[in-house]
PDB file of N, CA and C in Angstrom:
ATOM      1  N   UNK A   1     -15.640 -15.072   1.506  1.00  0.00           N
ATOM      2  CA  UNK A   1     -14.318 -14.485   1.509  1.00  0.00           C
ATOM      3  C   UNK A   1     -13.291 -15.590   1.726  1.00  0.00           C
ATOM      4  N   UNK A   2     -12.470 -15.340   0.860  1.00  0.00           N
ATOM      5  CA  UNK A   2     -11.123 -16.477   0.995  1.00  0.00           C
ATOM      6  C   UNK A   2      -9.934 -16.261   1.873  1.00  0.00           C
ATOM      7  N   UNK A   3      -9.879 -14.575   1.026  1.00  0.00           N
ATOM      8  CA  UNK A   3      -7.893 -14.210   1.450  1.00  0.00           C
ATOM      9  C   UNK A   3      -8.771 -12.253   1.323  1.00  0.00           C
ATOM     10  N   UNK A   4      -7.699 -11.493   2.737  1.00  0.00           N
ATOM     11  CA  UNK A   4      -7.539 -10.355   3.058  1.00  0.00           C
ATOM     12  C   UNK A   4      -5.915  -9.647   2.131  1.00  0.00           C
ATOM     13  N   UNK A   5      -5.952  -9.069   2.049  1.00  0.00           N
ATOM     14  CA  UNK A   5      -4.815  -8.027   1.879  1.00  0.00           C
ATOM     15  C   UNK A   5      -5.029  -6.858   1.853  1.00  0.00           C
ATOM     16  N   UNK A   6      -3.485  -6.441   2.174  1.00  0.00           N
ATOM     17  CA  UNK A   6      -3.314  -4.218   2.426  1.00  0.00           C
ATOM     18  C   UNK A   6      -2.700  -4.067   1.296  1.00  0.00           C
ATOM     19  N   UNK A   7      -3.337  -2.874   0.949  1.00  0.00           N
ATOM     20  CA  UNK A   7      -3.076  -1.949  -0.328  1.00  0.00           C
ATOM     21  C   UNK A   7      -2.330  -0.630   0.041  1.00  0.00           C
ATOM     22  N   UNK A   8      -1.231  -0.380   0.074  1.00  0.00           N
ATOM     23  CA  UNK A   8      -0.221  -1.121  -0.222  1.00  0.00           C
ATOM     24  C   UNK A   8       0.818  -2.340   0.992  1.00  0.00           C
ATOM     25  N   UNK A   9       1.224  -3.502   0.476  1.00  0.00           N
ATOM     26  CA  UNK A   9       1.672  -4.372   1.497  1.00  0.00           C
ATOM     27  C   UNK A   9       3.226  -4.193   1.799  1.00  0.00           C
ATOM     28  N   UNK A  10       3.661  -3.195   1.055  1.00  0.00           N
ATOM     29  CA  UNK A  10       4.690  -2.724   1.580  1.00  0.00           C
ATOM     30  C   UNK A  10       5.607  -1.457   1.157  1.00  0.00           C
ATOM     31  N   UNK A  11       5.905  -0.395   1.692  1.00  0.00           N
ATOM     32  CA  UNK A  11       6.022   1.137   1.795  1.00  0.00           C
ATOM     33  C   UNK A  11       7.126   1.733   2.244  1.00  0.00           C
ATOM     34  N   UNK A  12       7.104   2.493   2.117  1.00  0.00           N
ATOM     35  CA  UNK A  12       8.243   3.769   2.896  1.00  0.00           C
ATOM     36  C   UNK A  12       7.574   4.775   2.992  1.00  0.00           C
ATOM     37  N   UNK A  13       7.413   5.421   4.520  1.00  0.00           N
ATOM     38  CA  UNK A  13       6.520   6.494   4.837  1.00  0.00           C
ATOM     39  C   UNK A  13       8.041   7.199   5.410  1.00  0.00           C
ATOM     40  N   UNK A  14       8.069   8.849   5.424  1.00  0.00           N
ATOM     41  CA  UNK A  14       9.064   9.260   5.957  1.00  0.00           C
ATOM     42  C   UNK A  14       8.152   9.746   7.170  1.00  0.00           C
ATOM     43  N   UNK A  15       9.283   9.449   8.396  1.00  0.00           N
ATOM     44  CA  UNK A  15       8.687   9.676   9.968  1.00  0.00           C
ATOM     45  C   UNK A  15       8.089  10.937  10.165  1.00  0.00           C
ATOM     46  N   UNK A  16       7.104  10.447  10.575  1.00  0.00           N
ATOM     47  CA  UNK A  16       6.274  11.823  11.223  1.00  0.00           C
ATOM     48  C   UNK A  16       5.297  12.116   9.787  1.00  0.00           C
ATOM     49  N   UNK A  17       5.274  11.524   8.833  1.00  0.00           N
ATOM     50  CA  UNK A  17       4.047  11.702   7.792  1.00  0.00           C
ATOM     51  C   UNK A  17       3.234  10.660   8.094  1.00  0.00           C
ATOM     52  N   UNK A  18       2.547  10.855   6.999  1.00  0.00           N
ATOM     53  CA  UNK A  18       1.109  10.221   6.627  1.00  0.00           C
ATOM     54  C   UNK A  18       0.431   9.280   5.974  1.00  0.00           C
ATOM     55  N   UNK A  19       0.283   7.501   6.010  1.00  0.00           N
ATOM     56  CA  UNK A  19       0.058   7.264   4.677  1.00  0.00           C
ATOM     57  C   UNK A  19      -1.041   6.387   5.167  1.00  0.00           C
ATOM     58  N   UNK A  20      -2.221   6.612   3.774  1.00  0.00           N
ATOM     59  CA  UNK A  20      -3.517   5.721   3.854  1.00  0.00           C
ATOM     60  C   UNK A  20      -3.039   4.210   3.730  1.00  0.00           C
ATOM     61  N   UNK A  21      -3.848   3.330   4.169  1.00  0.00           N
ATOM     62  CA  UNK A  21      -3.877   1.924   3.885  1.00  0.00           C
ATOM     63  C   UNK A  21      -5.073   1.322   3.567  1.00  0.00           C
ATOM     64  N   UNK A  22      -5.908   0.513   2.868  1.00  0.00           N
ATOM     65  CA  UNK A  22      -7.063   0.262   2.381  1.00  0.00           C
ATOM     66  C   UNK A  22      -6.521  -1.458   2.822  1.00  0.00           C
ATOM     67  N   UNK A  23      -7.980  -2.302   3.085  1.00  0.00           N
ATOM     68  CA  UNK A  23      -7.843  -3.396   3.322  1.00  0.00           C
ATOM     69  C   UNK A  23      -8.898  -3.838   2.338  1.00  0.00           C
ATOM     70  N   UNK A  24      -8.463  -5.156   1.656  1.00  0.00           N
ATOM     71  CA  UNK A  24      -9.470  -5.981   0.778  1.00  0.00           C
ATOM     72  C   UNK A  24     -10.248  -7.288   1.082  1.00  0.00           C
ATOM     73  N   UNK A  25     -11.381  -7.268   0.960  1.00  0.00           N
ATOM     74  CA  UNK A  25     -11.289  -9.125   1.233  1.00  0.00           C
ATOM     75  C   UNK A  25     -11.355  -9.427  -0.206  1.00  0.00           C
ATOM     76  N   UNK A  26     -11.020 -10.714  -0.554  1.00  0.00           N
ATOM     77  CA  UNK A  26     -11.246 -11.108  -1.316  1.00  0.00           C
ATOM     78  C   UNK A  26     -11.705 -12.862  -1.839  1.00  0.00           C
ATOM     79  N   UNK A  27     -12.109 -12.926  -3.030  1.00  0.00           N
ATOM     80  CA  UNK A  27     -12.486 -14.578  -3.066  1.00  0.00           C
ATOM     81  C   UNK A  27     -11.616 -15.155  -3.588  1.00  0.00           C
ATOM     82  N   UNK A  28     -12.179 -16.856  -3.928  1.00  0.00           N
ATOM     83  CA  UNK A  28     -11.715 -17.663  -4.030  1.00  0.00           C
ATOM     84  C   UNK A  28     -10.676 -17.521  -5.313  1.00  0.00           C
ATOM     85  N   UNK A  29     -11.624 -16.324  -6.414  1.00  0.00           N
ATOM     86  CA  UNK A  29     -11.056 -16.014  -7.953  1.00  0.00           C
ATOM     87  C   UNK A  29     -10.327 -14.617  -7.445  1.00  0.00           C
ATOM     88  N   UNK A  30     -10.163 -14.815  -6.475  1.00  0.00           N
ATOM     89  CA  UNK A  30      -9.035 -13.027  -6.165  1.00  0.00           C
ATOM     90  C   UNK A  30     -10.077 -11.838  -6.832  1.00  0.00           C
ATOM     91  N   UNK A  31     -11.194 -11.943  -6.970  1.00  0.00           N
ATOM     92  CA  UNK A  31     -11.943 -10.748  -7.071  1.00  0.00           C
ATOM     93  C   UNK A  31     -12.384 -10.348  -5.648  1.00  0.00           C
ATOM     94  N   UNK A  32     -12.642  -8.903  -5.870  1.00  0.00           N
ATOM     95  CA  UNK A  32     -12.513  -7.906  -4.612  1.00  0.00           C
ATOM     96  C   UNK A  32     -14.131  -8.074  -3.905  1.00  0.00           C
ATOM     97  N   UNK A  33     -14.528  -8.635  -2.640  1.00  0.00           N
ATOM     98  CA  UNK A  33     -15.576  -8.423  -1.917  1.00  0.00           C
ATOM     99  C   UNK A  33     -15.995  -7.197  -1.328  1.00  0.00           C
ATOM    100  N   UNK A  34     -16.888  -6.705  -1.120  1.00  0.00           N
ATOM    101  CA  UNK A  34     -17.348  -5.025  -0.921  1.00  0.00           C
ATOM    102  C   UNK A  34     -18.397  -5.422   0.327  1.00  0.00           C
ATOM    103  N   UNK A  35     -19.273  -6.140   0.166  1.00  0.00           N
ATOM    104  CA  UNK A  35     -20.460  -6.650   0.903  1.00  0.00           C
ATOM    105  C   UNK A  35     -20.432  -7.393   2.565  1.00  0.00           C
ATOM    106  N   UNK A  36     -20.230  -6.906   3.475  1.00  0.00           N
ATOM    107  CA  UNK A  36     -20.572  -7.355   4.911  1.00  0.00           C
ATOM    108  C   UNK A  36     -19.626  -7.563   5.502  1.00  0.00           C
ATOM    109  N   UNK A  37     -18.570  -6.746   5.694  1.00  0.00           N
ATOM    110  CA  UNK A  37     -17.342  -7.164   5.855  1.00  0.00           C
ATOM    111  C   UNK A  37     -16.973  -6.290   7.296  1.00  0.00           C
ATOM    112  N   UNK A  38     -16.236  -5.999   8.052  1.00  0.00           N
ATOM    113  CA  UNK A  38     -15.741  -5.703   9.314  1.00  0.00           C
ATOM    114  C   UNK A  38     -14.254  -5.580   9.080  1.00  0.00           C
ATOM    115  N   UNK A  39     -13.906  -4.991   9.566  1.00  0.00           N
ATOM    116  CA  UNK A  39     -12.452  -4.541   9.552  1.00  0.00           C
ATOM    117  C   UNK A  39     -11.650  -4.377  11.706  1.00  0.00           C
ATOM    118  N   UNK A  40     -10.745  -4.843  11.518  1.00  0.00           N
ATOM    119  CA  UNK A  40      -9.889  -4.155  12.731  1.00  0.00           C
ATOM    120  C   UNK A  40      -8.816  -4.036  12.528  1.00  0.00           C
ATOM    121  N   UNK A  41      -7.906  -3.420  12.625  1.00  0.00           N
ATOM    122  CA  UNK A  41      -6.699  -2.645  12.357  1.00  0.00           C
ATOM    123  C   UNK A  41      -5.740  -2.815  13.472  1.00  0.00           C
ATOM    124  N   UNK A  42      -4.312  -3.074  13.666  1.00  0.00           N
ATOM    125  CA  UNK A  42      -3.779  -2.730  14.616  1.00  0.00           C
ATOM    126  C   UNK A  42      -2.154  -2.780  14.159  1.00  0.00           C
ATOM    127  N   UNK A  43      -1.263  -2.043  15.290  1.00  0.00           N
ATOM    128  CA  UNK A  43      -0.060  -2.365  14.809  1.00  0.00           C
ATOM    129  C   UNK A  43       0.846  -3.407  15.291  1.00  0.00           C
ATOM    130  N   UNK A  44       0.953  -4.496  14.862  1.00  0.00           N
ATOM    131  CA  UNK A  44       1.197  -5.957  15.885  1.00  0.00           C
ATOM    132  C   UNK A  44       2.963  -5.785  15.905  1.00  0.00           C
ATOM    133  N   UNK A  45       3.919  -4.770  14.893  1.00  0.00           N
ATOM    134  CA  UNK A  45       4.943  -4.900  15.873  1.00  0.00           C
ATOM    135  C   UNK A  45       5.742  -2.824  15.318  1.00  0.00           C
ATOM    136  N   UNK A  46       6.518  -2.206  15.917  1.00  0.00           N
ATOM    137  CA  UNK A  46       7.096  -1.071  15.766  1.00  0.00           C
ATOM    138  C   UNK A  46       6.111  -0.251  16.503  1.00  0.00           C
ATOM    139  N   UNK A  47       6.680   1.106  16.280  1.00  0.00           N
ATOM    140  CA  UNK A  47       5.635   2.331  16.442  1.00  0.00           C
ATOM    141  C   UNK A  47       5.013   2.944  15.102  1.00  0.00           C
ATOM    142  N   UNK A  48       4.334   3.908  15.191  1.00  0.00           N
ATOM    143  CA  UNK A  48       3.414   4.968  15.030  1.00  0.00           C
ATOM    144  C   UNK A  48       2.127   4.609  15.146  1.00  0.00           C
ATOM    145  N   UNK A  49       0.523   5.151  14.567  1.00  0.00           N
ATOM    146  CA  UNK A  49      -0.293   5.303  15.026  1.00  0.00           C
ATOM    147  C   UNK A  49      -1.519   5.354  13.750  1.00  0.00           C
ATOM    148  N   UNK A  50      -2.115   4.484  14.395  1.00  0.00           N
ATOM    149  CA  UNK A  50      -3.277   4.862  13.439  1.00  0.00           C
ATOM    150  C   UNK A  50      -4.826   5.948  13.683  1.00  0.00           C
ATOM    151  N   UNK A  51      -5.313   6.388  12.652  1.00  0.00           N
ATOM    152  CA  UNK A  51      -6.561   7.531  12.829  1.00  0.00           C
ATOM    153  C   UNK A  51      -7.968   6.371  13.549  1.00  0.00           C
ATOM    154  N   UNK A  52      -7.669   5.638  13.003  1.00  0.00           N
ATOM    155  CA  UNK A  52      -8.908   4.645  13.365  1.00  0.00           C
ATOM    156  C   UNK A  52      -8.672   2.816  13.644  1.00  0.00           C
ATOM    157  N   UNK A  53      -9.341   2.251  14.176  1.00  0.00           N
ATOM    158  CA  UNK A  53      -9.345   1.204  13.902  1.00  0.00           C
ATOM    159  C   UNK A  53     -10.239  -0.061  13.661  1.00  0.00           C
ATOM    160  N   UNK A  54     -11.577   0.555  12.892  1.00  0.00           N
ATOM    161  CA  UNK A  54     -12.714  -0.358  12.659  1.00  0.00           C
ATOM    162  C   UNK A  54     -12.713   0.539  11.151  1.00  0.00           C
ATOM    163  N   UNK A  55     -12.562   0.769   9.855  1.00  0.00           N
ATOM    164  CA  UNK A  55     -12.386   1.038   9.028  1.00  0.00           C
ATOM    165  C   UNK A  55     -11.873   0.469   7.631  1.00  0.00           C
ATOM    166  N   UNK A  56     -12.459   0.188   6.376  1.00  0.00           N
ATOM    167  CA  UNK A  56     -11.637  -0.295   5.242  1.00  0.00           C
ATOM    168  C   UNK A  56     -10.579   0.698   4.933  1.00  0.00           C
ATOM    169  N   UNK A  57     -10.124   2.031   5.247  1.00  0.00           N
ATOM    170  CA  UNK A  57      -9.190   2.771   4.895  1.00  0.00           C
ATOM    171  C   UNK A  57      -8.955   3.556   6.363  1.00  0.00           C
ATOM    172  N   UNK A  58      -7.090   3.471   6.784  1.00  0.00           N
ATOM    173  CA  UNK A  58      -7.250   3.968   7.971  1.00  0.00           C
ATOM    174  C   UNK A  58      -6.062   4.801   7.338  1.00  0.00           C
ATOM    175  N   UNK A  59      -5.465   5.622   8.076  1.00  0.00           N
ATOM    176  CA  UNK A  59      -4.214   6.375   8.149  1.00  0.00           C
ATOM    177  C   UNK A  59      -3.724   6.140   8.914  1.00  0.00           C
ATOM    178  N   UNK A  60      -2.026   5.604   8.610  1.00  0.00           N
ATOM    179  CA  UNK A  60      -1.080   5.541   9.636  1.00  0.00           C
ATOM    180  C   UNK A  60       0.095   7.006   9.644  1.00  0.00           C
ATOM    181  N   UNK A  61       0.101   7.190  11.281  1.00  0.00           N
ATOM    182  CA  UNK A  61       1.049   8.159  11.479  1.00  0.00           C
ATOM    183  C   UNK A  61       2.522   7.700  11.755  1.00  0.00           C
ATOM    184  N   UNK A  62       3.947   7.880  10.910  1.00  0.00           N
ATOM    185  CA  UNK A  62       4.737   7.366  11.675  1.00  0.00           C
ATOM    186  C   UNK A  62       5.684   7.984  12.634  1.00  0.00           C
ATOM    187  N   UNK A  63       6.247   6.971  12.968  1.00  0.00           N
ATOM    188  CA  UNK A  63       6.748   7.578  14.631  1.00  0.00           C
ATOM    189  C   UNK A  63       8.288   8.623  14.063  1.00  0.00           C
ATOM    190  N   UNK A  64       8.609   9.212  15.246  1.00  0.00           N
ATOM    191  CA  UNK A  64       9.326  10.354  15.011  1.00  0.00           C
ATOM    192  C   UNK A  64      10.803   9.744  14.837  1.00  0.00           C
ATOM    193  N   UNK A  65      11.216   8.241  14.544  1.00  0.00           N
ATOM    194  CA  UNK A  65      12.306   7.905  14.524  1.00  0.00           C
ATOM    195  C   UNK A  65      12.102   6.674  13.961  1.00  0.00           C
ATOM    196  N   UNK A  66      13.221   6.436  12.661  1.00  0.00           N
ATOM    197  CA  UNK A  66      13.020   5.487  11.668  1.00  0.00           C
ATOM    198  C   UNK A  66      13.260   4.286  12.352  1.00  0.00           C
ATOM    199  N   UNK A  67      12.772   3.209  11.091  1.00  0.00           N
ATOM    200  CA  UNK A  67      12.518   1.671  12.024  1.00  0.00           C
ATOM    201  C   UNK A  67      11.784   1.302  11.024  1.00  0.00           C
ATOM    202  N   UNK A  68      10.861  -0.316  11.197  1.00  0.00           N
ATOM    203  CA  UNK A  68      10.031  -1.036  10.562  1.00  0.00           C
ATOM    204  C   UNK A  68       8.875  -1.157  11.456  1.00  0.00           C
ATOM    205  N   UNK A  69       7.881  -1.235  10.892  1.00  0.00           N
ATOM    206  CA  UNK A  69       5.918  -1.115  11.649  1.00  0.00           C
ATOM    207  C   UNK A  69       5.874  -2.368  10.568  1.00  0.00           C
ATOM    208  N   UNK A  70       5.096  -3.266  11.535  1.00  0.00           N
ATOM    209  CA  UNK A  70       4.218  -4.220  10.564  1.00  0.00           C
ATOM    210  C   UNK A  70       2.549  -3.267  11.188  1.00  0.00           C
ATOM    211  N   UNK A  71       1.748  -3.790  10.278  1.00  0.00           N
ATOM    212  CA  UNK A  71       0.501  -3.603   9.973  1.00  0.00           C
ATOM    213  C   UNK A  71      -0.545  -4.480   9.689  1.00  0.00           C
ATOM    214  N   UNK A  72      -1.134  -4.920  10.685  1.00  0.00           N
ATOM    215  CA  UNK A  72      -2.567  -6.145  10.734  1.00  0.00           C
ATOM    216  C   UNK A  72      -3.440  -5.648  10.820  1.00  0.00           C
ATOM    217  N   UNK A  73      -4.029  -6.912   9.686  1.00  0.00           N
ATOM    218  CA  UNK A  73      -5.891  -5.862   9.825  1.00  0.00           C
ATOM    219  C   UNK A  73      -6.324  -7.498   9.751  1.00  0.00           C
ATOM    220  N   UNK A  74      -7.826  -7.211  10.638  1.00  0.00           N
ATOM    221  CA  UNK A  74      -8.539  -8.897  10.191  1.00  0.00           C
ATOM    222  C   UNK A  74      -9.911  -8.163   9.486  1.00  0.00           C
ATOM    223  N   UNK A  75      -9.937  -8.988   8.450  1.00  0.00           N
ATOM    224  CA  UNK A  75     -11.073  -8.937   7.858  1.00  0.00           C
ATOM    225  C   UNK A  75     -12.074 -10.186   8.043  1.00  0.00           C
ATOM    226  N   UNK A  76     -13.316  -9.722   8.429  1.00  0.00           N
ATOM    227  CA  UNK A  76     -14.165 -10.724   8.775  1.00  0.00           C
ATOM    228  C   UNK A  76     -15.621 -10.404   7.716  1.00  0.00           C
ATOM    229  N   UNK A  77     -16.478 -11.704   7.412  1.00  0.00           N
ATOM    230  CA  UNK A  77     -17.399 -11.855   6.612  1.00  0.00           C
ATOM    231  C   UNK A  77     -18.016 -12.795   7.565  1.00  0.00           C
ATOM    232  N   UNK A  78     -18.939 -12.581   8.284  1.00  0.00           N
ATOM    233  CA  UNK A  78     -20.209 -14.211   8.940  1.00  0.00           C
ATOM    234  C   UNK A  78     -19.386 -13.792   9.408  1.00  0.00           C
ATOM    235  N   UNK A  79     -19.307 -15.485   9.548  1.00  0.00           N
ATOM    236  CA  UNK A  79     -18.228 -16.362  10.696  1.00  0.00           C
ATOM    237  C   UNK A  79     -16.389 -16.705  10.343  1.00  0.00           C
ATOM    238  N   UNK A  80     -16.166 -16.082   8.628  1.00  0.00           N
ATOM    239  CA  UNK A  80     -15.094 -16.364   8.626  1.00  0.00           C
ATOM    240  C   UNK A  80     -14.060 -14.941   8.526  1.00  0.00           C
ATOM    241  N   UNK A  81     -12.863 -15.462   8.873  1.00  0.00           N
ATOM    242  CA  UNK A  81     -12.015 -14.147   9.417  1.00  0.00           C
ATOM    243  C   UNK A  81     -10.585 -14.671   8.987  1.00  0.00           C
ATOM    244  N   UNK A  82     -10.347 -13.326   7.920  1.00  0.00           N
ATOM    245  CA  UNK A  82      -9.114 -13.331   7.091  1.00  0.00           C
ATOM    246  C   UNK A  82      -8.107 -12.140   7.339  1.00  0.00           C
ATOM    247  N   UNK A  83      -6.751 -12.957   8.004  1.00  0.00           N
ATOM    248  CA  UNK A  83      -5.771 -11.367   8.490  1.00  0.00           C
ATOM    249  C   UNK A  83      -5.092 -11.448   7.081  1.00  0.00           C
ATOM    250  N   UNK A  84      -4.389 -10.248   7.367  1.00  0.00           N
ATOM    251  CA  UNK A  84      -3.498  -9.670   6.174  1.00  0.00           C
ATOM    252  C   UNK A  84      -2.301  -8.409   6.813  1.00  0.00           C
ATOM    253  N   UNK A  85      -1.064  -8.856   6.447  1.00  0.00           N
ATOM    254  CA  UNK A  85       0.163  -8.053   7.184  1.00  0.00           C
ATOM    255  C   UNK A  85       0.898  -6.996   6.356  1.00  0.00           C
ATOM    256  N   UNK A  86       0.973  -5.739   6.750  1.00  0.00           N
ATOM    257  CA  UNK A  86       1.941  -4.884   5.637  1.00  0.00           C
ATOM    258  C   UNK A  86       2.918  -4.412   6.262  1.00  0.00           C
ATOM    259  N   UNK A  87       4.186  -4.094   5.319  1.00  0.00           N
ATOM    260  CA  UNK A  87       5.482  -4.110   6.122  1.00  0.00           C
ATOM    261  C   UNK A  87       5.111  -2.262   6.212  1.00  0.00           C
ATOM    262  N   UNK A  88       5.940  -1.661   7.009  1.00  0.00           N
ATOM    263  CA  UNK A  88       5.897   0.010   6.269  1.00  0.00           C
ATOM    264  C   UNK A  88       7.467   0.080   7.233  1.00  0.00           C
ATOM    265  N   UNK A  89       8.303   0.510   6.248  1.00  0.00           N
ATOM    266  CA  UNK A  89       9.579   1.018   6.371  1.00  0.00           C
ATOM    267  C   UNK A  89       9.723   2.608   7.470  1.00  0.00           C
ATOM    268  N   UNK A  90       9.978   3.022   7.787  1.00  0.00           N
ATOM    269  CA  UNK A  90       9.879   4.334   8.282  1.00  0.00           C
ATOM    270  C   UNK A  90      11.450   5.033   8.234  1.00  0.00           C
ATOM    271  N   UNK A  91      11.740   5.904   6.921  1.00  0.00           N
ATOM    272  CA  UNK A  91      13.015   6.192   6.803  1.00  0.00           C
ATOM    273  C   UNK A  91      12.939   7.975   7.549  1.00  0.00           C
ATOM    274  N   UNK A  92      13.900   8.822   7.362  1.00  0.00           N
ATOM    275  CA  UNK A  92      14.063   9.472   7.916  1.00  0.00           C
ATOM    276  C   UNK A  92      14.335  11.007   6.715  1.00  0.00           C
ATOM    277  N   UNK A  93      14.029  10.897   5.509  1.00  0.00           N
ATOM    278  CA  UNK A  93      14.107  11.087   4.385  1.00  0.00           C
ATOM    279  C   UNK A  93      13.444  10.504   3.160  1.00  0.00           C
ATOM    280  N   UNK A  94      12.817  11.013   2.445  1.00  0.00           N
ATOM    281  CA  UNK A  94      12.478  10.262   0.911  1.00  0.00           C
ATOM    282  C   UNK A  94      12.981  11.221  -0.038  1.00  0.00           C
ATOM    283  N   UNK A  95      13.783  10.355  -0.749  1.00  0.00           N
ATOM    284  CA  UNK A  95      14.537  11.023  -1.708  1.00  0.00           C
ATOM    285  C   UNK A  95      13.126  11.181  -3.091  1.00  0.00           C
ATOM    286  N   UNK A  96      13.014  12.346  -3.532  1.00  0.00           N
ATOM    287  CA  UNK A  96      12.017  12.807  -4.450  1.00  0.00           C
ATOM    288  C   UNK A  96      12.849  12.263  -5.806  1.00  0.00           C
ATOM    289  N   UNK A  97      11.655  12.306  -6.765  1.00  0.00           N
ATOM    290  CA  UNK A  97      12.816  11.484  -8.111  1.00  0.00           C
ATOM    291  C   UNK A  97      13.207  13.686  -8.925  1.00  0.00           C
ATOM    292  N   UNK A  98      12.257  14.330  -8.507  1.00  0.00           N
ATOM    293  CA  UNK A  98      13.011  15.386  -9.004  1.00  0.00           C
ATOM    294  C   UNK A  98      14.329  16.231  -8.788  1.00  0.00           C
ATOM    295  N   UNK A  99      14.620  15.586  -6.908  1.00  0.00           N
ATOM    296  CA  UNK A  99      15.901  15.943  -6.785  1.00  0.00           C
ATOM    297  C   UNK A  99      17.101  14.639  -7.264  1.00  0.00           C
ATOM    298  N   UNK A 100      16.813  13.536  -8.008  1.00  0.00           N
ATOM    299  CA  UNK A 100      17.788  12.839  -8.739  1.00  0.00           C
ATOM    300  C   UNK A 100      18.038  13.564  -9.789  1.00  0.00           C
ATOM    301  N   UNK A 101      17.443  13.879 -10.586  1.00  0.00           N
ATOM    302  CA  UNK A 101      17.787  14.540 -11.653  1.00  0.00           C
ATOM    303  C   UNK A 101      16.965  14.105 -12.985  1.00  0.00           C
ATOM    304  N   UNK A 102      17.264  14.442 -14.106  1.00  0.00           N
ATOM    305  CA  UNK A 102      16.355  14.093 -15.246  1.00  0.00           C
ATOM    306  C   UNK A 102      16.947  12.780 -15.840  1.00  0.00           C
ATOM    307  N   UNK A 103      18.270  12.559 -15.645  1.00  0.00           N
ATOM    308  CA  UNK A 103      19.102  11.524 -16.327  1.00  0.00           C
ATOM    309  C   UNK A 103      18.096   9.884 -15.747  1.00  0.00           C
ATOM    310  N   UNK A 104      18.094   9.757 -14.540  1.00  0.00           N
ATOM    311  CA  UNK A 104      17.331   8.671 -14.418  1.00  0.00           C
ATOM    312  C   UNK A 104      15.728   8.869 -14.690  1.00  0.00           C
ATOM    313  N   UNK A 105      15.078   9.818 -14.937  1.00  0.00           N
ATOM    314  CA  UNK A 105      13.645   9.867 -15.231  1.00  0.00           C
ATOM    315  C   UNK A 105      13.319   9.317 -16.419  1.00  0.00           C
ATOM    316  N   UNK A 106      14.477   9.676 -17.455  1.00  0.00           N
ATOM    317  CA  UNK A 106      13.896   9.909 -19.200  1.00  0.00           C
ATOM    318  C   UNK A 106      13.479   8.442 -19.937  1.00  0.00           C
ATOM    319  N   UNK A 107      13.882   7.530 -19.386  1.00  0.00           N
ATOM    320  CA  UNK A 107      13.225   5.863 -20.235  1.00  0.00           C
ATOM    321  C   UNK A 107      13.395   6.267 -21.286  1.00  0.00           C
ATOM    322  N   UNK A 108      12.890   5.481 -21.853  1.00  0.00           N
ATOM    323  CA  UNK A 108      12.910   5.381 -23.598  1.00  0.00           C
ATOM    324  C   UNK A 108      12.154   6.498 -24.653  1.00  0.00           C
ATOM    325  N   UNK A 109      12.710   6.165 -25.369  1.00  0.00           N
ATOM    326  CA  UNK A 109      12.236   8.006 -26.221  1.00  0.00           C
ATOM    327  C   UNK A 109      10.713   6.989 -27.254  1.00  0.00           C
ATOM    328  N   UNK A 110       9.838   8.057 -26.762  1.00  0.00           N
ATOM    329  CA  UNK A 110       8.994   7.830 -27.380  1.00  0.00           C
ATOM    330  C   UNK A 110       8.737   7.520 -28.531  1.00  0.00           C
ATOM    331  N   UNK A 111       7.430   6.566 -29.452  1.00  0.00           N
ATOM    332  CA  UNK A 111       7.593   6.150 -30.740  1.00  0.00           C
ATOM    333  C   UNK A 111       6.723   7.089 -31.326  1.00  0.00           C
ATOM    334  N   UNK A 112       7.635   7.074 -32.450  1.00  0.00           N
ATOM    335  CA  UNK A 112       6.331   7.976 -33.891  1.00  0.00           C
ATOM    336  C   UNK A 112       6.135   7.021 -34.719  1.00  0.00           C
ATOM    337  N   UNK A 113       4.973   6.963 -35.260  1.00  0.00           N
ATOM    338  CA  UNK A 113       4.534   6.427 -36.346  1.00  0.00           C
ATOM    339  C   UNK A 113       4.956   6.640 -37.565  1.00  0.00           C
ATOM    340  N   UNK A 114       5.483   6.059 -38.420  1.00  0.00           N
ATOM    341  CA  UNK A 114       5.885   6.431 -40.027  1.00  0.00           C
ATOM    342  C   UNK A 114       5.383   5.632 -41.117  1.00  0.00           C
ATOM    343  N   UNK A 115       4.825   6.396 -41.598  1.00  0.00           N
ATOM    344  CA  UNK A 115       4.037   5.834 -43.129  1.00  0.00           C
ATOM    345  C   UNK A 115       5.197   6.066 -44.099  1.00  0.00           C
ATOM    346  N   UNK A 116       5.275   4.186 -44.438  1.00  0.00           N
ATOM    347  CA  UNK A 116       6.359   4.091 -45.183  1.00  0.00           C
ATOM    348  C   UNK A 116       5.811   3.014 -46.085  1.00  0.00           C
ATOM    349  N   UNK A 117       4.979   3.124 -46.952  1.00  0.00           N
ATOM    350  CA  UNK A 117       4.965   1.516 -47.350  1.00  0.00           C
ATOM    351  C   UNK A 117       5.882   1.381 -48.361  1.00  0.00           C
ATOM    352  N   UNK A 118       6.274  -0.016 -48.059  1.00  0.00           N
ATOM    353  CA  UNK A 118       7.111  -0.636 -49.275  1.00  0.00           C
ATOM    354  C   UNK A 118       8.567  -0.687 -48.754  1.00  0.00           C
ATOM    355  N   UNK A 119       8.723   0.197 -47.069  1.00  0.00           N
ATOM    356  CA  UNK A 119      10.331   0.220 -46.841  1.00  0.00           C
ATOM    357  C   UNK A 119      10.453  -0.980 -45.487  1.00  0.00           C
ATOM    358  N   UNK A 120      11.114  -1.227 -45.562  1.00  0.00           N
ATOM    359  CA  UNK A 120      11.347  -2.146 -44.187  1.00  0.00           C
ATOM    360  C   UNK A 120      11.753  -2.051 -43.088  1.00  0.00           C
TER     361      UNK A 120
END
C-alpha cells in the first residue's frame, strides 16, 4: 500500500443526517487494495459522530448545528500505515436541484442521428 483516501473527500451533509464514507488503500499505480488491510476512523476536528470505528465503510452522523468536521481514517497493511482526511461541510439545509427548477437542469438538447449522405 502506498496512499489511503475517503470516498467521498469532500461533502455537504445537512445536520442531523446521514452520510456513508468508504476508505481505500491504494498502490503505487493508484489501483485499489482489498487484501489485509485495517481501518480506524475518527473525527480529528468539529462535531458529529460516527456508527463505527474499525470499518472500510462507516456512517457519519452530523451534529445538530452547522460547521465543518474533518474526517481521519488510517489505513494500515503489515507494518505500513496510510492516513487520509475528508472535509464534510455541515449546512443547515440542502437545496434539492428539483426545488431550483427545470431551467438549470436541462443541459444540452440531445443528439439525433441523420442519414444524410452527400449533405454537409
Amino acid at each position: 500500500m502506498f496512499r489511503a483516501k475517503i470516498q467521498p473527500a469532500f461533502t455537504l451533509v445537512q445536520a442531523g443526517t446521514t452520510k456513508s464514507f468508504r476508505a481505500i488503500g491504494l498502490g503505487r499505480k493508484r489501483r485499489a487494495i482489498e487484501e489485509n488491510l485495517s481501518f480506524f476512523w475518527e473525527i480529528s476536528e468539529g462535531n458529529g459522530s460516527l456508527d463505527r470505528n474499525e470499518s472500510e465503510i462507516v456512517s457519519f452522523t452530523g451534529p445538530a448545528e452547522p460547521g465543518v468536521c474533518r474526517l481521519k481514517v488510517k489505513v494500515r497493511q503489515g507494518e505500513t500505515i496510510c492516513e487520509a482526511e475528508a472535509v464534510i461541510t455541515v449546512v443547515e439545509i440542502l437545496i434539492k436541484s428539483s426545488i431550483i427548477g427545470d431551467s438549470f437542469s436541462q443541459g444540452l438538447p440531445g443528439y439525433t442521428l441523420e442519414s444524410a449522405p452527400g449533405k454537409p
